[in-house]
Every structure is written in structure tokens, then in C-alpha cells.
C-alpha atoms as a PDB file:
ATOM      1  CA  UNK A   1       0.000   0.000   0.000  1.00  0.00           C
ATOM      2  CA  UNK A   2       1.392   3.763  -0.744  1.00  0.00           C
ATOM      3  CA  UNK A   3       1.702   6.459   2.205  1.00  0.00           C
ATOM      4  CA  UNK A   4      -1.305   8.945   1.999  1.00  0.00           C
ATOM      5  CA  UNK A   5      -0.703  11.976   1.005  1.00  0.00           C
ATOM      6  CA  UNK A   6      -3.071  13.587   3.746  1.00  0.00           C
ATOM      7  CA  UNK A   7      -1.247  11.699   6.511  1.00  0.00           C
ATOM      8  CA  UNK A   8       0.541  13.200   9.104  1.00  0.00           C
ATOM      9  CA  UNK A   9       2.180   9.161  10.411  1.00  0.00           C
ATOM     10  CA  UNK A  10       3.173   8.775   6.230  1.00  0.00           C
ATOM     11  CA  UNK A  11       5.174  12.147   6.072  1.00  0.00           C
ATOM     12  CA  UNK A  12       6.616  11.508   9.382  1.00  0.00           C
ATOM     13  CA  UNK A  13       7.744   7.788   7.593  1.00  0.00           C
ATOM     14  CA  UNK A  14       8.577   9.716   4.523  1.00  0.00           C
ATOM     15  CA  UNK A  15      11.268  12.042   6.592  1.00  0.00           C
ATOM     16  CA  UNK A  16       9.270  14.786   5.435  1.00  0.00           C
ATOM     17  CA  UNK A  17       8.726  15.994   9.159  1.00  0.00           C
ATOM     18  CA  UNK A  18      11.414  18.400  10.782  1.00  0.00           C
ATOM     19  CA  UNK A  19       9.622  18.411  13.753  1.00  0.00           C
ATOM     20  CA  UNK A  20       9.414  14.423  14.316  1.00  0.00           C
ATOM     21  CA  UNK A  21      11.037  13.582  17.549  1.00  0.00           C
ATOM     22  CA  UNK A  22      12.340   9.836  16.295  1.00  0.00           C
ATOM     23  CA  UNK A  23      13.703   7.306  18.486  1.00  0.00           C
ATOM     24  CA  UNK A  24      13.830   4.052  16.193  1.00  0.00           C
ATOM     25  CA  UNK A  25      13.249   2.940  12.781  1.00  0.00           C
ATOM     26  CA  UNK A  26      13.908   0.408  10.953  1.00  0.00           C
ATOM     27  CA  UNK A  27      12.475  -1.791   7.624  1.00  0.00           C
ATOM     28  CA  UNK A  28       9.240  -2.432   8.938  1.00  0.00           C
ATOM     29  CA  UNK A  29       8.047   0.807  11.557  1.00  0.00           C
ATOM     30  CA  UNK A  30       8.772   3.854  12.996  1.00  0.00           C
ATOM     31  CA  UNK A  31       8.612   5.288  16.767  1.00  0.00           C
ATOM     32  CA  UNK A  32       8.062   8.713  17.193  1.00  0.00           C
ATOM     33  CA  UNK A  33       6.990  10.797  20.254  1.00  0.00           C
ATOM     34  CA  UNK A  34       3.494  12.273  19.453  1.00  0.00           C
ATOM     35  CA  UNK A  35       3.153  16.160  19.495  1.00  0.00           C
ATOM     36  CA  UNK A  36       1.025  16.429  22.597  1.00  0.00           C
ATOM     37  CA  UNK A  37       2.712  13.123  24.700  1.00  0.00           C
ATOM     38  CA  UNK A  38       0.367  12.002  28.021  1.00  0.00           C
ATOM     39  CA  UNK A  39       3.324  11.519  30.023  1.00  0.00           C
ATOM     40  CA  UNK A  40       6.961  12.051  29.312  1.00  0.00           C
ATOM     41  CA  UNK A  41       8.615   9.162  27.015  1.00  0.00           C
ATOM     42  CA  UNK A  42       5.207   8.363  25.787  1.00  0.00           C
ATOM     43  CA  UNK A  43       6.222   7.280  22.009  1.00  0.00           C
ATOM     44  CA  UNK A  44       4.028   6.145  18.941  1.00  0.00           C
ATOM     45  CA  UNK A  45       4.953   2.696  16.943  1.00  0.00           C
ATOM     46  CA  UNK A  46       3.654   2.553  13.486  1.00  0.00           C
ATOM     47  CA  UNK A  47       3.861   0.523  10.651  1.00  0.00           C
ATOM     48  CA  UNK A  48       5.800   2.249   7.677  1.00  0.00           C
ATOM     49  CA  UNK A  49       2.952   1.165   5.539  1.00  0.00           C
ATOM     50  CA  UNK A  50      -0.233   2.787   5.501  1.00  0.00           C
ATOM     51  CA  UNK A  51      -2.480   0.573   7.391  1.00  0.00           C
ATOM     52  CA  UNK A  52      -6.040   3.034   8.603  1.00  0.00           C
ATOM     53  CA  UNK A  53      -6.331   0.034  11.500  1.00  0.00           C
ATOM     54  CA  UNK A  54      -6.389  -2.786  13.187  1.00  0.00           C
ATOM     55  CA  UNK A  55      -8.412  -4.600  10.744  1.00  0.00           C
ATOM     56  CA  UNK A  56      -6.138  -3.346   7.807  1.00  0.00           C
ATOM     57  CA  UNK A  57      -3.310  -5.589   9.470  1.00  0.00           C
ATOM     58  CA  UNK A  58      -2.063  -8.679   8.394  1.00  0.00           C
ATOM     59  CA  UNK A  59       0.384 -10.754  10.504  1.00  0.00           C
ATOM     60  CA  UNK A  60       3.238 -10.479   9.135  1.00  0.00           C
ATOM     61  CA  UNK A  61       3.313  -6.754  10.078  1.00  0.00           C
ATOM     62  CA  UNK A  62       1.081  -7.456  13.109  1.00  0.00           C
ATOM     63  CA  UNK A  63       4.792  -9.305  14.199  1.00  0.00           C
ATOM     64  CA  UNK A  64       7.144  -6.902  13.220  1.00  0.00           C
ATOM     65  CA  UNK A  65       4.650  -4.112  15.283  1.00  0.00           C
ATOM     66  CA  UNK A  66       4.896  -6.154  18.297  1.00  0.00           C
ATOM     67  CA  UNK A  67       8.323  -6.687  17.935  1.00  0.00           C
ATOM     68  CA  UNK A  68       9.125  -2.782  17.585  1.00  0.00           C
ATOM     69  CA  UNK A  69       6.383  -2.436  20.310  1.00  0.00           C
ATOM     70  CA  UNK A  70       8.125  -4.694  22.631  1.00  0.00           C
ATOM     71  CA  UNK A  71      11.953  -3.066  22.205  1.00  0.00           C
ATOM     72  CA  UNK A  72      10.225   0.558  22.879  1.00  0.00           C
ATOM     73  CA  UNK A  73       8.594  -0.571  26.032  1.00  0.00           C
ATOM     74  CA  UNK A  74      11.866  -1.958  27.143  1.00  0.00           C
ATOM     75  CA  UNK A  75      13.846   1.341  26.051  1.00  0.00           C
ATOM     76  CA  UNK A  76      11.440   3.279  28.075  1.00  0.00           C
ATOM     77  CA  UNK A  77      11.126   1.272  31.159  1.00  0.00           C
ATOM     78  CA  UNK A  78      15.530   1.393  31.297  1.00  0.00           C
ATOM     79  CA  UNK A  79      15.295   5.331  30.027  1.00  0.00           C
ATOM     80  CA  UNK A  80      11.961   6.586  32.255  1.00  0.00           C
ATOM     81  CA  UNK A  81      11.853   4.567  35.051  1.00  0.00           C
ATOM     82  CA  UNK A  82       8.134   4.469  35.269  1.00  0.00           C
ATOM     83  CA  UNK A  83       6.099   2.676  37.774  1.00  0.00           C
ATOM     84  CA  UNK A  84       3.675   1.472  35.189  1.00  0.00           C
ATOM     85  CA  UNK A  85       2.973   1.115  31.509  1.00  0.00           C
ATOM     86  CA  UNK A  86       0.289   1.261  28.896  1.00  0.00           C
ATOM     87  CA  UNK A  87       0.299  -0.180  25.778  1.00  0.00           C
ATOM     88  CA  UNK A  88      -3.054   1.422  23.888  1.00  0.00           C
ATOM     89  CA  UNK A  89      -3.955   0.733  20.343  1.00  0.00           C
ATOM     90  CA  UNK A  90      -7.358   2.250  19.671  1.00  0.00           C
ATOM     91  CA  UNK A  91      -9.252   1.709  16.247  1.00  0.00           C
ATOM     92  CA  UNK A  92     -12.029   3.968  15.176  1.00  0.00           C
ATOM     93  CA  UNK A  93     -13.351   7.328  16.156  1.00  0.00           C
ATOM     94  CA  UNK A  94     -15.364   6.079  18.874  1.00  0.00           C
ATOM     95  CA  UNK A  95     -12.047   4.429  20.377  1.00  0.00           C
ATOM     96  CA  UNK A  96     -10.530   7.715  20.319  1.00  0.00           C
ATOM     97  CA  UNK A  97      -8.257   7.305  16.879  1.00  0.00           C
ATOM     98  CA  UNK A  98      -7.524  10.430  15.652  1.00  0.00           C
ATOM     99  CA  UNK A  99      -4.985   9.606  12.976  1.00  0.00           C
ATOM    100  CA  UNK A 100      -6.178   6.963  10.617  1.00  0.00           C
ATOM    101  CA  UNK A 101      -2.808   5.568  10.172  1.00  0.00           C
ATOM    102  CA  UNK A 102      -2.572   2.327  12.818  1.00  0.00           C
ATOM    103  CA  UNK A 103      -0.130   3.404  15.831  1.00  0.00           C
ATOM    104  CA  UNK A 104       0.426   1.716  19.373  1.00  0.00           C
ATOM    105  CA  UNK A 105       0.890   4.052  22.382  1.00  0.00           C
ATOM    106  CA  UNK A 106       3.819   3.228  24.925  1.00  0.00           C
ATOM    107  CA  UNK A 107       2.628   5.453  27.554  1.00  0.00           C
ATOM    108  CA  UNK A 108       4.792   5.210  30.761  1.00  0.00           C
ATOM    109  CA  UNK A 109       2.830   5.931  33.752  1.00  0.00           C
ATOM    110  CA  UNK A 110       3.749   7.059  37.322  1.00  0.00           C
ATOM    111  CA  UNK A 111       1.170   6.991  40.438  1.00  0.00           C
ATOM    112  CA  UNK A 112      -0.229  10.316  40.131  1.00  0.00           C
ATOM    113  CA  UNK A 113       0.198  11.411  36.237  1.00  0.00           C
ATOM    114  CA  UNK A 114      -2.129  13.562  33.986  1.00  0.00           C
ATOM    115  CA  UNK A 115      -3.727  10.312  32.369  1.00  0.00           C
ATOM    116  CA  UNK A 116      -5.698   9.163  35.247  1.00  0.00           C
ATOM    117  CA  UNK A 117      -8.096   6.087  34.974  1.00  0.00           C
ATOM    118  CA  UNK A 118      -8.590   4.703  31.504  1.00  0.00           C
ATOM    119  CA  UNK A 119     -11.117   1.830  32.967  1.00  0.00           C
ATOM    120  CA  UNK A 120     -14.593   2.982  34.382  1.00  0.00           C
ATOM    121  CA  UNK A 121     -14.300   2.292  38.195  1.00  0.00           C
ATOM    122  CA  UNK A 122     -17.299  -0.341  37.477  1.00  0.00           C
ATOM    123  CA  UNK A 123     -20.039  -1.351  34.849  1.00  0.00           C
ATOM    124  CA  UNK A 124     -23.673  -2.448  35.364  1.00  0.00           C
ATOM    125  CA  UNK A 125     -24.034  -5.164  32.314  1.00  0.00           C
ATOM    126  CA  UNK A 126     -26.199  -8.318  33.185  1.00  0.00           C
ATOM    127  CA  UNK A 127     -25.473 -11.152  33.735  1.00  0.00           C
ATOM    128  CA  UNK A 128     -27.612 -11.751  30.054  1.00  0.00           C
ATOM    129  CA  UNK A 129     -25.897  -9.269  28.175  1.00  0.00           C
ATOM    130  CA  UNK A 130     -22.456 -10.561  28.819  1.00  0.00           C
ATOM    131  CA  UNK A 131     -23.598 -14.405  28.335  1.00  0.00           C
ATOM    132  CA  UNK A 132     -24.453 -13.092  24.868  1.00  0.00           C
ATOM    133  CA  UNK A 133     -21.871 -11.230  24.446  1.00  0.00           C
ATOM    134  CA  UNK A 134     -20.082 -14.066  25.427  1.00  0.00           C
ATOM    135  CA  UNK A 135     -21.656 -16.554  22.846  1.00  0.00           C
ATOM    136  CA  UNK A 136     -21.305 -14.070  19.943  1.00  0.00           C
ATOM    137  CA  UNK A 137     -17.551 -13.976  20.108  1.00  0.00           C
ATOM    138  CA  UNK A 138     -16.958 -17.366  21.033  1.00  0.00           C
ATOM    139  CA  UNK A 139     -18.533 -18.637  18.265  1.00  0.00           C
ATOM    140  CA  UNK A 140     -17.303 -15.510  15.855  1.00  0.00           C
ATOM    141  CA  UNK A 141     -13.642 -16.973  17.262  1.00  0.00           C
ATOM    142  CA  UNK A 142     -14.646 -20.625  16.651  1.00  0.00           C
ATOM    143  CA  UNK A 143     -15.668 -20.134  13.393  1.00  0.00           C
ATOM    144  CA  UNK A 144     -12.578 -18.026  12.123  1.00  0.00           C
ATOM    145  CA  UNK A 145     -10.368 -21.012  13.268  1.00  0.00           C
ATOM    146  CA  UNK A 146     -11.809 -23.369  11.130  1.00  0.00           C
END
């Protein structure tokens, strides 16, 4: 697939943006802190290839993303020395994706931190809605492993 002209993750792969703060590339993705980080080190993994999500992904890149995902988590757990991590991938607008060029956050986290709770402290589903819920993707799961 070609980089999108309209996307600010392609020109950043292109080396078309002065501004990129870049802390690893290599064949298959690039790392990049965002312009507006969550916490300090917090650092962006894409694939060099325009992928809009999740379910653009095949797994051969899936791999080499969690690879690259993996070696920035470790680089900022010895650089940051946070007491926590995040790993966020979010697909969509209603998951909060703002680019649509697939990226993984490394978000270190410390007690205490501007990013707060990303879970509701509790939900009120029945006991019914997740037993179908349940079902549903079970058999959605069963049926793409045949």
C-alpha cells in the first residue's frame, strides 16, 4: 500500500517531518513521540505502511509491530523509570483514533500522572448481556479457526 498523502504518520515515515522527535526505525516501523505526549517518554509505533487500523493488518506486520512495540517498552522502562505502563492501540473514532494511520501508544505511567483512569471504576451489564456477548464472540472466534 502507498503512504497517503493527507497523513501526518506517512510524512513523518517519509522524513518529510522536521519536527518528528524519532527514536527508532527500521524496515518495517517507525517510533516517534506524538506532538502532545500524556506523560513524558510516551512514544508512537507505526507501521511504515499505511495501514487506517487494526483490521487493515495482516500478521506479518502485526509481528514486526509487536516486535518494535516490545523493544520501545523496554527502552522506556531502562530510560523513564516508570512505575507502570500502557500499551493502547485504539481503532475507530469512537475508540478515540484520531490519525487513521494504525499506531500503538507506549505510555509510561507514574502513580499520580495527567492520564488518570482509563477503565470505568465499574459497569452495570447483566449477567444476560455478557452471556451473549459471550456466545457471539466465542462462536465468531470458533468459526474463524476453522
Amino acid at each position: 500500500m502507498s503512504p497517503d498523502p493527507d497523513c501526518p504518520f506517512c510524512e513523518i515515515v517519509q522524513r518529510d517531518d522536521p519536527d518528528a522527535r524519532e527514536v527508532y526505525r527500521d524496515e518495517h516501523v517507525v517510533a516517534f513521540f506524538p506532538l502532545e505526549p500524556a506523560t513524558l517518554g510516551h512514544t508512537l509505533v507505526i507501521p511504515r505502511e499505511h495501514l487506517a487500523d487494526i483490521w487493515a493488518l495482516d500478521g506479518a506486520t502485526a509481528g514486526h509491530l509487536a516486535q518494535a512495540t516490545l523493544r520501545v517498552a523496554d527502552a522506556v522502562r531502562k530510560a523513564m523509570n516508570p512505575e507502570g505502563l500502557n500499551i493502547i492501540q485504539s481503532n475507530g473514532e469512537a475508540a478515540t483514533q484520531t490519525v487513521p494511520h494504525l499506531h500503538v501508544h507506549v505510555v509510561p505511567r507514574w502513580h499520580g500522572d495527567a492520564v488518570g483512569r482509563i477503565w470505568p471504576p465499574e459497569t452495570n451489564y447483566s449477567d444476560d448481556q455478557k452471556d451473549d456477548a459471550w456466545e457471539r464472540l466465542r462462536s465468531e472466534c470458533r468459526t474463524e479457526l476453522q
